[in-house]
Protein backbone atom coordinates (compact mmCIF):
# COMPACT_ATOMS: atom_id res chain seq x y z
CA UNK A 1 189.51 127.99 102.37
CA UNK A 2 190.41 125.16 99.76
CA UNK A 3 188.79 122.66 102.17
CA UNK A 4 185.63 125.00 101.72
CA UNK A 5 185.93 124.68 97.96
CA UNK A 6 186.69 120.73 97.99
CA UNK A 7 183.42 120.54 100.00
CA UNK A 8 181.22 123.30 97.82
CA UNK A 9 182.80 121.49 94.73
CA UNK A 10 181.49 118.03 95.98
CA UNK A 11 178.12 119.05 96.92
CA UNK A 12 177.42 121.10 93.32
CA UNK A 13 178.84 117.46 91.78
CA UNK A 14 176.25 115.58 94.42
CA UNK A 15 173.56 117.90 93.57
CA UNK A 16 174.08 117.75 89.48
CA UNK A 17 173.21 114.33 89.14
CA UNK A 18 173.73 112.83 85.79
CA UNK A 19 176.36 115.78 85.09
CA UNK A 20 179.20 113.88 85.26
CA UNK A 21 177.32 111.04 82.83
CA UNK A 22 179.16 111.02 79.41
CA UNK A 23 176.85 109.55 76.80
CA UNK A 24 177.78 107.76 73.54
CA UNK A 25 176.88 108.57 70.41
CA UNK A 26 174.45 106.11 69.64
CA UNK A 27 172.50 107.27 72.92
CA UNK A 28 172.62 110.89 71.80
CA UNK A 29 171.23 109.89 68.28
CA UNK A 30 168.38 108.07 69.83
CA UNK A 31 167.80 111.35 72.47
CA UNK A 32 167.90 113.74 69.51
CA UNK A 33 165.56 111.03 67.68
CA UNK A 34 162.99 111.17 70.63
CA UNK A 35 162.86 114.64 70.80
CA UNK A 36 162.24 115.61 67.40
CA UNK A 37 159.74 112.62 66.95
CA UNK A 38 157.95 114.40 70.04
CA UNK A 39 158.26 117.58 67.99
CA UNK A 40 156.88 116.45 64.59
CA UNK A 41 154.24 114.07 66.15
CA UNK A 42 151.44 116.58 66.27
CA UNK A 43 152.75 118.49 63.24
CA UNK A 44 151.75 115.34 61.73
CA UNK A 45 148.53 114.95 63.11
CA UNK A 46 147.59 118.79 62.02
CA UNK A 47 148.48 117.72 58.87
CA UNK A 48 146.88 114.77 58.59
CA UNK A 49 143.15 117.04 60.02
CA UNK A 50 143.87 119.52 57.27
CA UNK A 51 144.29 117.13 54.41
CA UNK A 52 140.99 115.45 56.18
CA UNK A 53 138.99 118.83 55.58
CA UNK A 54 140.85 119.21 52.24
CA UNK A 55 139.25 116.33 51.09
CA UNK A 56 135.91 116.98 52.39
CA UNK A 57 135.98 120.58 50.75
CA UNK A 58 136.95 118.92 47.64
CA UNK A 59 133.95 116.58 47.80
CA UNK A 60 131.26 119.72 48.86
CA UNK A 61 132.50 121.63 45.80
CA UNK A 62 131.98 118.62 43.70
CA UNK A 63 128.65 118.14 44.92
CA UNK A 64 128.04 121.85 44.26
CA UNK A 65 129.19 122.06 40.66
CA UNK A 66 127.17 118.67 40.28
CA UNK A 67 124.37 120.93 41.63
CA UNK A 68 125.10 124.17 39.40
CA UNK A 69 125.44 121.92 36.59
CA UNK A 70 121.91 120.16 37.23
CA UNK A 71 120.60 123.96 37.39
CA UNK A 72 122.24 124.94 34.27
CA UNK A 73 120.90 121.79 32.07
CA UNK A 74 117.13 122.30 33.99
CA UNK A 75 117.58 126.13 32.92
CA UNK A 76 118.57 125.46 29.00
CA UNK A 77 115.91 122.92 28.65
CA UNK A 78 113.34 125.14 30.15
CA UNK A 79 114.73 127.95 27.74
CA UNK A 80 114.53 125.28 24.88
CA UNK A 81 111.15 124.50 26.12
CA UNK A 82 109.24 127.64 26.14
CA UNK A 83 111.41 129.13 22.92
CA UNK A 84 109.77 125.86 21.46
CA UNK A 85 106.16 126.94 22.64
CA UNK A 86 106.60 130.84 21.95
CA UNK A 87 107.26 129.47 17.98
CA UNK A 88 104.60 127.07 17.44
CA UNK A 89 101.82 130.29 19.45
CA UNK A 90 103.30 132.59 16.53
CA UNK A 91 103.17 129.98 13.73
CA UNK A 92 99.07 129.41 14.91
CA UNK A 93 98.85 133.22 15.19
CA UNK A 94 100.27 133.73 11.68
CA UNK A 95 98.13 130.74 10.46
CA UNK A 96 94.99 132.55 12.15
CA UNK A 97 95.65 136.03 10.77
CA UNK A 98 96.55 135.29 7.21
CA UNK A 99 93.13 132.86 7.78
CA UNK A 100 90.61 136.19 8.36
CA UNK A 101 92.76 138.13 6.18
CA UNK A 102 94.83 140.15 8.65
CA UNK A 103 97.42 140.85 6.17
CA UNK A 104 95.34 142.33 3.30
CA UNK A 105 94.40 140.18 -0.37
CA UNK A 106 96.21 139.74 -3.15
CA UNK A 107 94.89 138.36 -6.84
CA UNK A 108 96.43 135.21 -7.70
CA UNK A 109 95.57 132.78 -10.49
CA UNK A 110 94.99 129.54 -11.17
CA UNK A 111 96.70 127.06 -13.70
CA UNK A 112 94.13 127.02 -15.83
CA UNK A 113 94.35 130.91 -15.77
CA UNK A 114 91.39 132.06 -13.67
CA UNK A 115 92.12 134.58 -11.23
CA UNK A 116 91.02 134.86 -7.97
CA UNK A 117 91.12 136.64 -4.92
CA UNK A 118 93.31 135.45 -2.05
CA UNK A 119 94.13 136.65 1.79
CA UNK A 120 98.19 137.70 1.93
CA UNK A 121 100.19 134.80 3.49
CA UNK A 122 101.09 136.72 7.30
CA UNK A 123 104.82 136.18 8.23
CA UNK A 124 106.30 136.50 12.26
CA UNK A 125 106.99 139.91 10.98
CA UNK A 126 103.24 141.27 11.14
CA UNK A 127 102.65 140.09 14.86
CA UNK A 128 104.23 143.11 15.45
């Protein structure tokens, strides 16, 4: 029976391979090294992708503020624009009404003290 274990004992030792290898500690660094360099490798290259489509969002939202912005300035200076046009219609609406007398007469007088009759000056307030 113990020459059945000497045999079973050799064959498991045989069949183990390196498992009677004793590595240094230099060697086991370097394994450990390998292995986590294996590990982080395509951590890394995730990482790297992400900050690659961080960077590309970054530049679309730029482009799109550039592009709100350019809306915004169009918008004001059409605003600007037609407030601009609305005044000078009212100004030659006034002008025209207090012309035919849209705003009743008044007397008013000269400097040499002759008195006439005049048409009411028409304010923004009677296009109502």
């Amino acid at each position: 029976m113990v020459r059945t274990a000497a045999i079973a004992a050799l064959v498991l030792l045989a069949g183990c391979g390196n498992a009677g290898r004793l590595y240094s500690e230099s060697e086991i660094h370097d394994m450990a090294a390998d292995e986590a360099s294996e590990q982080v490798a395509p951590l890394i290259a995730r990482i790297d992708e992400l900050e690659t489509k961080l960077s590309d969002l970054d530049e679309a939202q730029g482009k799109t503020r550039d592009f709100a912005l350019s809306i915004y300035d169009a918008h004001e200076s059409m605003r600007k624009t037609f407030n601009r046009n609305v005044a000078l219609d009212n100004e030659r609406a006034v002008a025209a009404m207090t012309a035919r007398g849209a705003c009743g007469q008044e007397w008013a007088q000269t400097e040499a003290g002759q008195s006439y009759v005049k048409n009411k000056a028409c304010t923004t307030k009677d296009l109502k």
